[in-house]
N, C-alpha and C. Protein backbone atom coordinates (compact mmCIF):
# COMPACT_ATOMS: atom_id res chain seq x y z
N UNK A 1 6.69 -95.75 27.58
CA UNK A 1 6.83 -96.32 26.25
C UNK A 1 6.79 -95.23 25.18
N UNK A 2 6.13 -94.62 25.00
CA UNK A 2 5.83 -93.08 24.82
C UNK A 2 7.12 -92.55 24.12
N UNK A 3 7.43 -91.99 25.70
CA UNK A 3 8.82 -91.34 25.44
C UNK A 3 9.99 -91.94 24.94
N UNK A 4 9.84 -93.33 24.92
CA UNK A 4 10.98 -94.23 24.29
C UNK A 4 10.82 -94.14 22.99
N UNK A 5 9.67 -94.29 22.59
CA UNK A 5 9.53 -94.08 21.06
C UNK A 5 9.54 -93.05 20.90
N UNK A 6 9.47 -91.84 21.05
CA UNK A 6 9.48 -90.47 20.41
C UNK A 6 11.32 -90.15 20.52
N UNK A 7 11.91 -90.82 21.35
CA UNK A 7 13.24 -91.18 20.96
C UNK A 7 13.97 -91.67 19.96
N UNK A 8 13.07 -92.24 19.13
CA UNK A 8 13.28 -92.86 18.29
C UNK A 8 12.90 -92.42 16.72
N UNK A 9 12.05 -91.65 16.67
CA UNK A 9 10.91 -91.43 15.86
C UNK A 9 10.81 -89.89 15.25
N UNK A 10 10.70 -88.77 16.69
CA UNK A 10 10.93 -87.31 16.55
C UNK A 10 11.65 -86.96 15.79
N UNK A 11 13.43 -87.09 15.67
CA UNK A 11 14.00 -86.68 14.65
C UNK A 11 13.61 -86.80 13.56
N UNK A 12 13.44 -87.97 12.98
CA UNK A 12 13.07 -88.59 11.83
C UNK A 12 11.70 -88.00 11.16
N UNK A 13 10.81 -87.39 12.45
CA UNK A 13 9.76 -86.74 11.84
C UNK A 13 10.05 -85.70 11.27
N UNK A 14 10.58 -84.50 12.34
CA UNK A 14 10.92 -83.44 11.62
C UNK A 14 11.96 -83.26 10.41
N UNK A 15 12.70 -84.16 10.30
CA UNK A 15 14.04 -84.01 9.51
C UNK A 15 13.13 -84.52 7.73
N UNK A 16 12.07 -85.21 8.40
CA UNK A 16 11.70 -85.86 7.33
C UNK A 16 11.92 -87.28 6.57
N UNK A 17 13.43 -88.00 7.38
CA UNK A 17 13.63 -88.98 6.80
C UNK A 17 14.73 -89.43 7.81
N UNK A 18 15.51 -90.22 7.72
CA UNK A 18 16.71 -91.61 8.29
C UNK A 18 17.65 -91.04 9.20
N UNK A 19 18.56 -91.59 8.80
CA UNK A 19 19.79 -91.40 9.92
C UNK A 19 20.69 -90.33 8.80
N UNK A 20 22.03 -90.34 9.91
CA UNK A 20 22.95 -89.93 9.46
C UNK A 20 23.39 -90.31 8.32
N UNK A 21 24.47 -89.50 7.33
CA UNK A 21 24.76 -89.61 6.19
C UNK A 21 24.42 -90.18 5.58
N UNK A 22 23.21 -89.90 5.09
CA UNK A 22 21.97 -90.37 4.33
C UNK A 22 22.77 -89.29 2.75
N UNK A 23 22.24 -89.87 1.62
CA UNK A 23 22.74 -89.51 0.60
C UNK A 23 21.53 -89.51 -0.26
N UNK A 24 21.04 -88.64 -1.56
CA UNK A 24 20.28 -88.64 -2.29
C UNK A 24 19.94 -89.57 -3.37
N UNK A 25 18.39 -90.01 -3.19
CA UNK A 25 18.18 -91.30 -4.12
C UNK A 25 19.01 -90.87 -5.58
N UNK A 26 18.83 -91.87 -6.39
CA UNK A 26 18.84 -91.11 -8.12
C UNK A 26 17.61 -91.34 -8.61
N UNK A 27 17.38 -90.85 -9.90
CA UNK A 27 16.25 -90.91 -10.51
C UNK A 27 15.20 -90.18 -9.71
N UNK A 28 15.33 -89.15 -9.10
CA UNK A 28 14.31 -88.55 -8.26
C UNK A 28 13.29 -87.42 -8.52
N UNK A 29 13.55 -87.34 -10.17
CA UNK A 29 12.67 -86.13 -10.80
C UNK A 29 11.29 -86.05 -11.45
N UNK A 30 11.24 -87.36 -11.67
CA UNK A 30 10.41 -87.67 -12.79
C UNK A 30 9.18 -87.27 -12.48
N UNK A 31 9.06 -86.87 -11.23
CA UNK A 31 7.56 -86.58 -10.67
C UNK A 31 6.98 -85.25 -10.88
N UNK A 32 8.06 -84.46 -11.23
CA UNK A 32 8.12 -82.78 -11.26
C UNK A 32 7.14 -82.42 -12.59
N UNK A 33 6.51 -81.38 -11.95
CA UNK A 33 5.72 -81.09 -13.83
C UNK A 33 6.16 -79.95 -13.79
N UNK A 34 6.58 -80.36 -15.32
CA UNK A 34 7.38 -79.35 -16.03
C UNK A 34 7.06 -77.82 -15.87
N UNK A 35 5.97 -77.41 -15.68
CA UNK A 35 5.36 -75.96 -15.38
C UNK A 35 5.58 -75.59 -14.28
N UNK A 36 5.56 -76.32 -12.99
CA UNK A 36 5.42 -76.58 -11.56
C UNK A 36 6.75 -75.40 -11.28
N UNK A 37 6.01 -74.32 -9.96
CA UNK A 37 7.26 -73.89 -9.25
C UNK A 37 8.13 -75.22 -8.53
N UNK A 38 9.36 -74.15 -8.68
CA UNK A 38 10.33 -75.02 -7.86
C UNK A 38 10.26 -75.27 -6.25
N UNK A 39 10.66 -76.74 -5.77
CA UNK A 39 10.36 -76.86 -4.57
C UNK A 39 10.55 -76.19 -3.82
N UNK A 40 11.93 -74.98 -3.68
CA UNK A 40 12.12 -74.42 -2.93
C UNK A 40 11.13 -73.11 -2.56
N UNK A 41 10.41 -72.72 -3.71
CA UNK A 41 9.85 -71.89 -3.88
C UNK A 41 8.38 -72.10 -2.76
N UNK A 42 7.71 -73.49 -3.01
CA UNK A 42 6.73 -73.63 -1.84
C UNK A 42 6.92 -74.34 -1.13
N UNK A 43 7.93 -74.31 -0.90
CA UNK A 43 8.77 -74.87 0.70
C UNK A 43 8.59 -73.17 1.82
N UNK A 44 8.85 -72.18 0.91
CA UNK A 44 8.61 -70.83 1.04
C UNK A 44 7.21 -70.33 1.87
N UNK A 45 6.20 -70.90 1.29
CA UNK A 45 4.79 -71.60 1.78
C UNK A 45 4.40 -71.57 3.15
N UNK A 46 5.44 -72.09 3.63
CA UNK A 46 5.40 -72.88 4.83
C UNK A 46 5.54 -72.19 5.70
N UNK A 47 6.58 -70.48 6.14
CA UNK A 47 6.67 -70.33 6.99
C UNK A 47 5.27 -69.76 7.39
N UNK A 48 5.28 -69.67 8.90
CA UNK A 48 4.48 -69.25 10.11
C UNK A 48 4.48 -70.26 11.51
N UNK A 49 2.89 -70.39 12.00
CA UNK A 49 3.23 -71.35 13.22
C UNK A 49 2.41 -72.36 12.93
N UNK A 50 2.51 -73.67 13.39
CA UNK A 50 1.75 -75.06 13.21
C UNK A 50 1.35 -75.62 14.33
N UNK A 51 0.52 -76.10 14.80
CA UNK A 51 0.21 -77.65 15.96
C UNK A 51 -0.69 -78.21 14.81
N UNK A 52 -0.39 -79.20 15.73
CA UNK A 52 -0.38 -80.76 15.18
C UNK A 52 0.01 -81.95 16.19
N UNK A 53 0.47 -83.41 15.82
CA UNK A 53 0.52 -84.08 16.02
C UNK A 53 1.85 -85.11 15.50
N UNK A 54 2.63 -85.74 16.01
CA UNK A 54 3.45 -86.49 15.42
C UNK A 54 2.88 -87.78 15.66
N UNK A 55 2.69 -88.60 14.38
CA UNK A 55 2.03 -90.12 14.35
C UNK A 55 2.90 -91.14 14.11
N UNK A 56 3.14 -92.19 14.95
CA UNK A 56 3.96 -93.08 14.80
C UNK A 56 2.99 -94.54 14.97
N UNK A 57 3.18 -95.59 14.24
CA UNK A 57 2.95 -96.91 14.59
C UNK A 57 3.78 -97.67 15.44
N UNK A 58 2.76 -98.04 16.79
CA UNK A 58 2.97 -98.98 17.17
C UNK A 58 3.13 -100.88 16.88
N UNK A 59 4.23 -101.17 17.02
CA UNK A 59 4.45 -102.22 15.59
C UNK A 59 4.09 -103.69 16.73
N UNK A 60 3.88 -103.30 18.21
CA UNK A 60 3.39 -104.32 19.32
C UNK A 60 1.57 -104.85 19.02
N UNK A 61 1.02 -103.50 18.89
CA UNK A 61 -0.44 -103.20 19.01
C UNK A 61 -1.26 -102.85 17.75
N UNK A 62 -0.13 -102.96 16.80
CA UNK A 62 -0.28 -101.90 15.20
C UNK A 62 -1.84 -100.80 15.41
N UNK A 63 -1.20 -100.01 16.48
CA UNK A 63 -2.24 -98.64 16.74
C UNK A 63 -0.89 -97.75 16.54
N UNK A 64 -1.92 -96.39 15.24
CA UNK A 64 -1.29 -95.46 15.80
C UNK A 64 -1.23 -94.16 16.89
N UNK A 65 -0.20 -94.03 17.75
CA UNK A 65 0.02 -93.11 18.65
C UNK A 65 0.04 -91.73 17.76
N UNK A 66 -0.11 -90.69 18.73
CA UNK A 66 -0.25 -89.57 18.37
C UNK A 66 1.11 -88.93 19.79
N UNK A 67 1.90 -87.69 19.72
CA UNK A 67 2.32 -86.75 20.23
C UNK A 67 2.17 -85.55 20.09
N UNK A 68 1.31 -84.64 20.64
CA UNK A 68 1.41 -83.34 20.38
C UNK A 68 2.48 -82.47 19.79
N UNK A 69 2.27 -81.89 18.94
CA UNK A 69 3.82 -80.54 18.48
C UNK A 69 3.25 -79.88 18.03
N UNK A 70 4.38 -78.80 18.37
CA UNK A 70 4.13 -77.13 17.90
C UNK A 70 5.71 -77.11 17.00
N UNK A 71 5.03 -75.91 16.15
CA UNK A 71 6.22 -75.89 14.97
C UNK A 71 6.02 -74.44 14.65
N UNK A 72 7.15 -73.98 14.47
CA UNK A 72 7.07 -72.80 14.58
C UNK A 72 8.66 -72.57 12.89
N UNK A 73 8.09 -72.40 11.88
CA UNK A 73 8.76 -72.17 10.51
C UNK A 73 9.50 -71.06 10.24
N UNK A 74 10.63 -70.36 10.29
CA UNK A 74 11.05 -69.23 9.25
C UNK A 74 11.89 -68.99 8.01
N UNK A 75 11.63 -68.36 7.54
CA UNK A 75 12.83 -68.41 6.30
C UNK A 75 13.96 -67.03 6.12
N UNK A 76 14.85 -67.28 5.76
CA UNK A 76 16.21 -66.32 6.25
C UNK A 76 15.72 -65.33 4.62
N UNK A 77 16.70 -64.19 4.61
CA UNK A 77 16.11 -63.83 3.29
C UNK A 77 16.96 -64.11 2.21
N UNK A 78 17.97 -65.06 2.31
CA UNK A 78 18.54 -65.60 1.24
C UNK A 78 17.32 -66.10 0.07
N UNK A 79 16.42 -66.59 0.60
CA UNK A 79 15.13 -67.34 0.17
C UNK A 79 15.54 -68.76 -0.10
N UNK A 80 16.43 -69.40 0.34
CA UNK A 80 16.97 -70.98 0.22
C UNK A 80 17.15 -71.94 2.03
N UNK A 81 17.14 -70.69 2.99
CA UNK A 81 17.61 -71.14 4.24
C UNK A 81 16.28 -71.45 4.80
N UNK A 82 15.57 -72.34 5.89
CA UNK A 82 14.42 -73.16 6.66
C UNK A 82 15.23 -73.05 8.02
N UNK A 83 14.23 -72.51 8.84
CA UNK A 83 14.53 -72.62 10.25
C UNK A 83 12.78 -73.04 10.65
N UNK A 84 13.07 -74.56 11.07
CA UNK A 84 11.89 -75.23 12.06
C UNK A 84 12.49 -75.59 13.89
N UNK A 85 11.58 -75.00 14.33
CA UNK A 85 11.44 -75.13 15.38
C UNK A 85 10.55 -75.74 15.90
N UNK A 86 10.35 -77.35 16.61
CA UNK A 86 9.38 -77.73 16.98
C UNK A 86 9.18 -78.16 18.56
N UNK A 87 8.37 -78.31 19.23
CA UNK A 87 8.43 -78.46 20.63
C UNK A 87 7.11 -80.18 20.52
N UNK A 88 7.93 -81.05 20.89
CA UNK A 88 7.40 -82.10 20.93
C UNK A 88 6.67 -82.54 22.43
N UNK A 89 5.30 -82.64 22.91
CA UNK A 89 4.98 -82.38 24.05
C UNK A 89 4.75 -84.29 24.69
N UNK A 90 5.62 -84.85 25.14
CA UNK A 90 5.16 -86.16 25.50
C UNK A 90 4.99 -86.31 26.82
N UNK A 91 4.18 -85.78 27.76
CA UNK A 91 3.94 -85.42 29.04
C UNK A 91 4.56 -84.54 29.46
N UNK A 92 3.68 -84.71 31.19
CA UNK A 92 4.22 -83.77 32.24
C UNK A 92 6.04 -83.90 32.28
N UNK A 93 6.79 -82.60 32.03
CA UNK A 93 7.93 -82.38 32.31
C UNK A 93 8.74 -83.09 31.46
N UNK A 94 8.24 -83.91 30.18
CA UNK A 94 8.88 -84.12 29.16
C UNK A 94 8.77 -83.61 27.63
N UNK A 95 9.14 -82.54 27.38
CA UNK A 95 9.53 -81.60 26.08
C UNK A 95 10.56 -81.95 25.71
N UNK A 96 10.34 -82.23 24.28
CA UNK A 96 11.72 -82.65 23.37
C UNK A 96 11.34 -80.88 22.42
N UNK A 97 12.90 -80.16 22.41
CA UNK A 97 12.76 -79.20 21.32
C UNK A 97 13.88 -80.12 20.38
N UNK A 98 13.49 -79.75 19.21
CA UNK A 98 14.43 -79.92 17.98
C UNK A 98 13.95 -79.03 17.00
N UNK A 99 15.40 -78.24 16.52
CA UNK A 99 15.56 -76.83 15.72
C UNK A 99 16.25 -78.08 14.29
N UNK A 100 15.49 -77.53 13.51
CA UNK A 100 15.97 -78.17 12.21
C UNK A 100 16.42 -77.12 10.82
N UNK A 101 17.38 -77.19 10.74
CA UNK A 101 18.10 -75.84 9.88
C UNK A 101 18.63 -76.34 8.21
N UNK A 102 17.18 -75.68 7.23
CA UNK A 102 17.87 -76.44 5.92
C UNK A 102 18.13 -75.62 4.73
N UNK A 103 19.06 -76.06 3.97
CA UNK A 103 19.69 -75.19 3.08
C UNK A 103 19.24 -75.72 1.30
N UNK A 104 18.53 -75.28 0.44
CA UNK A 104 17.95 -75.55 -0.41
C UNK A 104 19.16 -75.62 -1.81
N UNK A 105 19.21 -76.40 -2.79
CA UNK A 105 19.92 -76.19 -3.48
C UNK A 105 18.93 -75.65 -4.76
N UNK A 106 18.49 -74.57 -5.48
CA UNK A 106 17.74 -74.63 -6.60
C UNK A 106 17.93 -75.02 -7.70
N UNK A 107 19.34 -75.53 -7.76
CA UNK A 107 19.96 -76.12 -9.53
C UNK A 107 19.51 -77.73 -9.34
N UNK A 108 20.22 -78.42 -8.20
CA UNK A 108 20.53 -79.69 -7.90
C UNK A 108 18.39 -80.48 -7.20
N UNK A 109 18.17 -79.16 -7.18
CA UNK A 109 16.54 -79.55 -6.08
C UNK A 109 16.61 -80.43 -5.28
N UNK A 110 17.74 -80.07 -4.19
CA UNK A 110 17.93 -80.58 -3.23
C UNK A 110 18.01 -79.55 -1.80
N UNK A 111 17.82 -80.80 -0.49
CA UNK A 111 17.85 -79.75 0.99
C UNK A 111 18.75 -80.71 1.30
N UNK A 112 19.48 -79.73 2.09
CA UNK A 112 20.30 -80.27 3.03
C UNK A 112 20.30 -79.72 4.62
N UNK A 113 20.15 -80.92 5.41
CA UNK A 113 19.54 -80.34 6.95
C UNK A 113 20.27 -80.79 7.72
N UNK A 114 20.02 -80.26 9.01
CA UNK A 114 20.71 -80.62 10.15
C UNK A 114 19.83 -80.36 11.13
N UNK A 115 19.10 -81.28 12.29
CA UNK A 115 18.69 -81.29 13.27
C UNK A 115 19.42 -81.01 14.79
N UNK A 116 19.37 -80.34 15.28
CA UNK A 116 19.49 -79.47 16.40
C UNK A 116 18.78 -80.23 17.83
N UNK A 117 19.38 -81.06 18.89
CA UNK A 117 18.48 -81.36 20.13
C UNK A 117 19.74 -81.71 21.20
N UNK A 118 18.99 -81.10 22.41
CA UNK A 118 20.01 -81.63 23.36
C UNK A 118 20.26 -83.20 23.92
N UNK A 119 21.50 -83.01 23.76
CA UNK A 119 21.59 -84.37 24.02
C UNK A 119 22.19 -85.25 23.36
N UNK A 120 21.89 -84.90 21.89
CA UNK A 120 21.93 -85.54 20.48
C UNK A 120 23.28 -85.36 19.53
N UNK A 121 23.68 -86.17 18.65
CA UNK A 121 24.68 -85.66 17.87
C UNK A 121 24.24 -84.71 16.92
N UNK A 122 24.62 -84.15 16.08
CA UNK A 122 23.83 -83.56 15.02
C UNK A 122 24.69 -83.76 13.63
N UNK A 123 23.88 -84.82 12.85
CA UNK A 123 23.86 -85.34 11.68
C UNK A 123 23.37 -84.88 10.47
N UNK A 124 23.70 -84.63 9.50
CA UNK A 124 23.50 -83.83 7.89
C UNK A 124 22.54 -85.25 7.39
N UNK A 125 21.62 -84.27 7.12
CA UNK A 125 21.00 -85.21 5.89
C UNK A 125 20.97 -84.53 4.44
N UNK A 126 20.78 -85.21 3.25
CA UNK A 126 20.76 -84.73 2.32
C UNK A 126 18.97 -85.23 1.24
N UNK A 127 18.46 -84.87 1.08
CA UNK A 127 17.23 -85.27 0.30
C UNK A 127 17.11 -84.67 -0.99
N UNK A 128 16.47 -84.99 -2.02
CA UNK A 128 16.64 -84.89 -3.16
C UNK A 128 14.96 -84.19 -3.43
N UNK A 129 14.13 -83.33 -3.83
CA UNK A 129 12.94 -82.80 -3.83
C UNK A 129 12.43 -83.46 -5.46
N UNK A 130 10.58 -83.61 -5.61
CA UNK A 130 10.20 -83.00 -6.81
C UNK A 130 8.97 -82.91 -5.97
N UNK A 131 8.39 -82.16 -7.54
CA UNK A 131 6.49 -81.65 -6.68
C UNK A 131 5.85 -82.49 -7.86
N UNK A 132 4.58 -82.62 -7.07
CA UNK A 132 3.30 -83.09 -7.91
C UNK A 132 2.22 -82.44 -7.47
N UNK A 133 1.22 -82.11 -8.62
CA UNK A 133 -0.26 -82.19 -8.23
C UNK A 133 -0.08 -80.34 -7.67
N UNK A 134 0.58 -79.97 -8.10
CA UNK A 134 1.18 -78.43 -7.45
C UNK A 134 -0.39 -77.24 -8.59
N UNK A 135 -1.50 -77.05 -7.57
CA UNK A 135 -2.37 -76.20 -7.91
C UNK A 135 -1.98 -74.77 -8.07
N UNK A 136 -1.58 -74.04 -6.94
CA UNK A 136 -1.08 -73.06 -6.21
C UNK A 136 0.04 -73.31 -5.14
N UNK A 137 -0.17 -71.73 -4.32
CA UNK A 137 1.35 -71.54 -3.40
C UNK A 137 0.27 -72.14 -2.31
N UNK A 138 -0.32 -72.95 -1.96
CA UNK A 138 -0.82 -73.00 -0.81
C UNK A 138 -1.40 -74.51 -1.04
N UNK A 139 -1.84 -75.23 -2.23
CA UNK A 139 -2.04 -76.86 -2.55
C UNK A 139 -0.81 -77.23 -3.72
N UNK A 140 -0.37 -77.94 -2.78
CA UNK A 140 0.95 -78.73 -3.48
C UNK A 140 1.73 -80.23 -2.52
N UNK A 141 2.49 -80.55 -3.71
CA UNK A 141 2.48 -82.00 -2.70
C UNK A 141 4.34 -81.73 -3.31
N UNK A 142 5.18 -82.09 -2.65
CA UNK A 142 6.65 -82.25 -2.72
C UNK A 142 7.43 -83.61 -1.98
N UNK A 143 7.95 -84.26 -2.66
CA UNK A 143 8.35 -85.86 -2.67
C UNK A 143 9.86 -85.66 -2.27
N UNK A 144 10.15 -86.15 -1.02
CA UNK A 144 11.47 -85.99 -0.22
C UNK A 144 12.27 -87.16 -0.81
N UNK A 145 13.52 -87.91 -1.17
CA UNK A 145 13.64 -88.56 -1.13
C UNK A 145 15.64 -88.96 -1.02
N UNK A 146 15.80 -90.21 -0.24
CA UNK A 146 16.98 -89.72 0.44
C UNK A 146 17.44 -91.89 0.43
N UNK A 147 18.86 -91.93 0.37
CA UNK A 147 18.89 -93.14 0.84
C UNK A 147 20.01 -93.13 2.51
N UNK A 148 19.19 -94.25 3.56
CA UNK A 148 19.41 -93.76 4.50
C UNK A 148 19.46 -95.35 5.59
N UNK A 149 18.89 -95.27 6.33
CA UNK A 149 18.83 -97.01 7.14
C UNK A 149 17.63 -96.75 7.92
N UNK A 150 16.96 -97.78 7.74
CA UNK A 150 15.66 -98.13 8.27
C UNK A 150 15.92 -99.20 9.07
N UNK A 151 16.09 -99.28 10.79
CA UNK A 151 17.21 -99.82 11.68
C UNK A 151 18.13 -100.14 11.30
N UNK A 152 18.69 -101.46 11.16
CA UNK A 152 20.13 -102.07 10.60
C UNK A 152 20.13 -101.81 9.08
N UNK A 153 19.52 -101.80 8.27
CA UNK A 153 19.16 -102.41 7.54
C UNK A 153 19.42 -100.88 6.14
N UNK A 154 20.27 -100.85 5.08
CA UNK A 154 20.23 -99.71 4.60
C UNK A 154 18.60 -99.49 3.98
N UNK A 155 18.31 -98.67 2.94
CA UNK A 155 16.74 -97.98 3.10
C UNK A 155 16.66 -97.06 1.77
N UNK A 156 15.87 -97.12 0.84
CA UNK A 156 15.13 -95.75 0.42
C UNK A 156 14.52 -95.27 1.69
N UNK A 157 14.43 -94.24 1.96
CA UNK A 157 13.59 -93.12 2.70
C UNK A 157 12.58 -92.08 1.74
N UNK A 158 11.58 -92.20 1.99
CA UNK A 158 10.57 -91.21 1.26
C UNK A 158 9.34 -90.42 1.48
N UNK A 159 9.66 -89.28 2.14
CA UNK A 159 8.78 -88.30 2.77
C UNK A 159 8.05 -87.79 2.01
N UNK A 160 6.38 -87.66 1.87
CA UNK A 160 5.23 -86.79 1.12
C UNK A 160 4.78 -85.84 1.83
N UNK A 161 5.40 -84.75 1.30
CA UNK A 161 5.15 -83.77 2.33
C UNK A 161 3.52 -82.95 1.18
N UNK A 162 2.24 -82.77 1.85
CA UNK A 162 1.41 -82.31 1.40
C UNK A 162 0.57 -81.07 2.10
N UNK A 163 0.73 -79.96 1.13
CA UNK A 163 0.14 -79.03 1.54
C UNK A 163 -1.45 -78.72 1.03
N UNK A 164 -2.39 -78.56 2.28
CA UNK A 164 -3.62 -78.59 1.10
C UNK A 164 -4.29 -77.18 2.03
N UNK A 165 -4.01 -75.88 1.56
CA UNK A 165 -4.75 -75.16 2.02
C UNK A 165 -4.01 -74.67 3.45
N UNK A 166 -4.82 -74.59 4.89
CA UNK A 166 -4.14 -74.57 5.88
C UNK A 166 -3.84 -75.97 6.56
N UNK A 167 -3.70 -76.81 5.88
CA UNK A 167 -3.18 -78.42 6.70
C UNK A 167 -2.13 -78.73 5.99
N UNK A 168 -0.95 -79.32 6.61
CA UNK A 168 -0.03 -79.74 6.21
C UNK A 168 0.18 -81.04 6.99
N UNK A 169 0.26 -82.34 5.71
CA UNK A 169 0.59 -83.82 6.22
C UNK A 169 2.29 -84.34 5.89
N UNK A 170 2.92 -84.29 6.22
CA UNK A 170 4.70 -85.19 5.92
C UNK A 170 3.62 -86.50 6.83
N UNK A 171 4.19 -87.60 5.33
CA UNK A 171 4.20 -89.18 5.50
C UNK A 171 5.73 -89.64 4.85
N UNK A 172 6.21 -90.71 6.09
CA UNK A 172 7.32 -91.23 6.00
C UNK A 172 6.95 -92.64 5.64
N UNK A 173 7.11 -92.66 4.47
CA UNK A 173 7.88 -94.63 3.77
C UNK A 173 9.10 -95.23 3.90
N UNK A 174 9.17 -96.12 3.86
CA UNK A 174 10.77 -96.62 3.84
C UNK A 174 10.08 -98.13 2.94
N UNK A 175 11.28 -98.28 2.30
CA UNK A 175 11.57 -99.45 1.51
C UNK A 175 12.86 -100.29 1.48
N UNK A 176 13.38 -101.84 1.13
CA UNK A 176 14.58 -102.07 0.78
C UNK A 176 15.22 -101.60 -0.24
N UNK A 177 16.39 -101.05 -0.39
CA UNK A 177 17.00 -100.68 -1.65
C UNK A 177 16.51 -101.46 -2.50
N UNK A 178 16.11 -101.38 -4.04
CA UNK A 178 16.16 -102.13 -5.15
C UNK A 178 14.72 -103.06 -5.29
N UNK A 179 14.02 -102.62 -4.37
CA UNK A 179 12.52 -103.44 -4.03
C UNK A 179 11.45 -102.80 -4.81
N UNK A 180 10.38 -103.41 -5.28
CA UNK A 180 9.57 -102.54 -5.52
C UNK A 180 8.31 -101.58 -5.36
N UNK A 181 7.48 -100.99 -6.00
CA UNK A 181 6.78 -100.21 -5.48
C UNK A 181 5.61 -100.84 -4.27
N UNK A 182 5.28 -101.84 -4.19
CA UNK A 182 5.12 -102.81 -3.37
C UNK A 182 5.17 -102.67 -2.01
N UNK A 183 6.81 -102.22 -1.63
CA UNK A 183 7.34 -103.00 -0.68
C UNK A 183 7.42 -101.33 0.58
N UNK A 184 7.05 -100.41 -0.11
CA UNK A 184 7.01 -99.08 0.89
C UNK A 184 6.14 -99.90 1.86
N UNK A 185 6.64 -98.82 3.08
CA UNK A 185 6.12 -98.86 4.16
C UNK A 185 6.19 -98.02 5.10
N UNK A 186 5.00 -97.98 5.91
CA UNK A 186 4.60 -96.51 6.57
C UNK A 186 5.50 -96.66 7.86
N UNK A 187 6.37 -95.32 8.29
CA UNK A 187 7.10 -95.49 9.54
C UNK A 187 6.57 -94.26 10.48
N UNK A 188 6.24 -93.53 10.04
CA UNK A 188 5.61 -92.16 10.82
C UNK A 188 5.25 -91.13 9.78
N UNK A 189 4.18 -90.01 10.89
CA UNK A 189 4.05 -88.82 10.24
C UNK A 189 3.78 -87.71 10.63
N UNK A 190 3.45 -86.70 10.28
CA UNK A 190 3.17 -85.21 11.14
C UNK A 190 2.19 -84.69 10.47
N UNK A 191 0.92 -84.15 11.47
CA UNK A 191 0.09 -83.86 10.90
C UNK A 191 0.02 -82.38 11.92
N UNK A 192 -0.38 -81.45 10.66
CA UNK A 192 0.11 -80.08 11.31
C UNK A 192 -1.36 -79.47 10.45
N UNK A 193 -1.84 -77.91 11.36
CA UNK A 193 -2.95 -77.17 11.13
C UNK A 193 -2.41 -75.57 11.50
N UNK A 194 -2.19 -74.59 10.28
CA UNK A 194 -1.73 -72.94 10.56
C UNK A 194 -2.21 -73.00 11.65
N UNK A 195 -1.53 -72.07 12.68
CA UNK A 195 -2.02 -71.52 13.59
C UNK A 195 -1.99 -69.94 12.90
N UNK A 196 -3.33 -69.23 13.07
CA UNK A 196 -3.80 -67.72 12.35
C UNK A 196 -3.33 -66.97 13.07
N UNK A 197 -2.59 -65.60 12.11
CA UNK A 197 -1.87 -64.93 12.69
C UNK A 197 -2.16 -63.79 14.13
């Protein structure tokens, strides 16, 4: 069961959000303070190595499961390019890798990604960034947000990706288009701890 769901779920963790040709919410700024570096800038933050955990709800048992991962971050020296590498551990002799490769826009404050796995098609997403609550290069919180399909069904998608120190949490919401603040809802998340150099 496990592995059926991390079939389901893994991409979406690392990518941060939905399916294929997913397109950027509007109105996606308002969260940004005005002083605040730019997202791309402590997205920058991020590289080194991570374990952690990928958390998904079980929607049979409403428990959440946990999957082990390792994540392994770099950045190209353009200073806009993300190379994640994660190794998803769901038992003996079952490793899911997925390489996730993203390209930052700094005018538009947007990423655009593409997930990497065998087996898999590989689909562009597009997400739209702002930050909040941004202390320093090391506590900051950055708001993913993307419209996308949450099964059949089209979707806001909305990833909180939070950095506090050496822990890093991405929480995935999803909502109906046009619904309100209300109506989010938790679909997965990744909970990650530096590994020291």
């Amino acid at each position: 069961m496990i592995f059926r769901a991390l079939t389901l779920v893994a991409l979406l963790a690392v990518l941060g959000t939905g399916q294929a040709h997913a397109s950027p919410a509007p109105n996606t700024h308002v969260e940004a303070q005005a002083d605040a570096p730019a997202p791309t800038d402590l997205r920058l933050s991020l590289v080194g190595r991570w374990t952690g955990a990928l958390g998904y709800r079980d929607y049979q048992s409403d428990r959440l499961f946990e999957i082990p991962v390792t994540t392994t971050i770099e950045a190209l020296p353009d200073g806009l390019t993300l190379i994640r590498r994660s190794l998803f551990d769901d038992g003996p002799d079952k490793p899911v890798w997925i390489t996730t490769v993203s390209l930052d826009d700094r005018t538009a404050a947007t990423a655009t990604s593409a997930a990497f796995r065998a087996g898999r098609p590989v689909e562009p997403l597009v997400e739209t960034m702002s930050t909040r609550d941004v202390r320093d290069a090391t506590h900051w919180t950055i708001v993913y947000r993307t419209i996308g399909m949450d099964g059949d069904a089209p979707a806001e998608l909305r990833v909180t990706e939070t950095l506090d120190g050496q822990t890093l949490m991405s929480v995935k919401d999803v909502r109906p288009i046009g619904a309100g603040d209300d109506a989010w809802a938790f679909r997965n998340q990744t909970r990650l701890t530096r590994v020291p150099d």
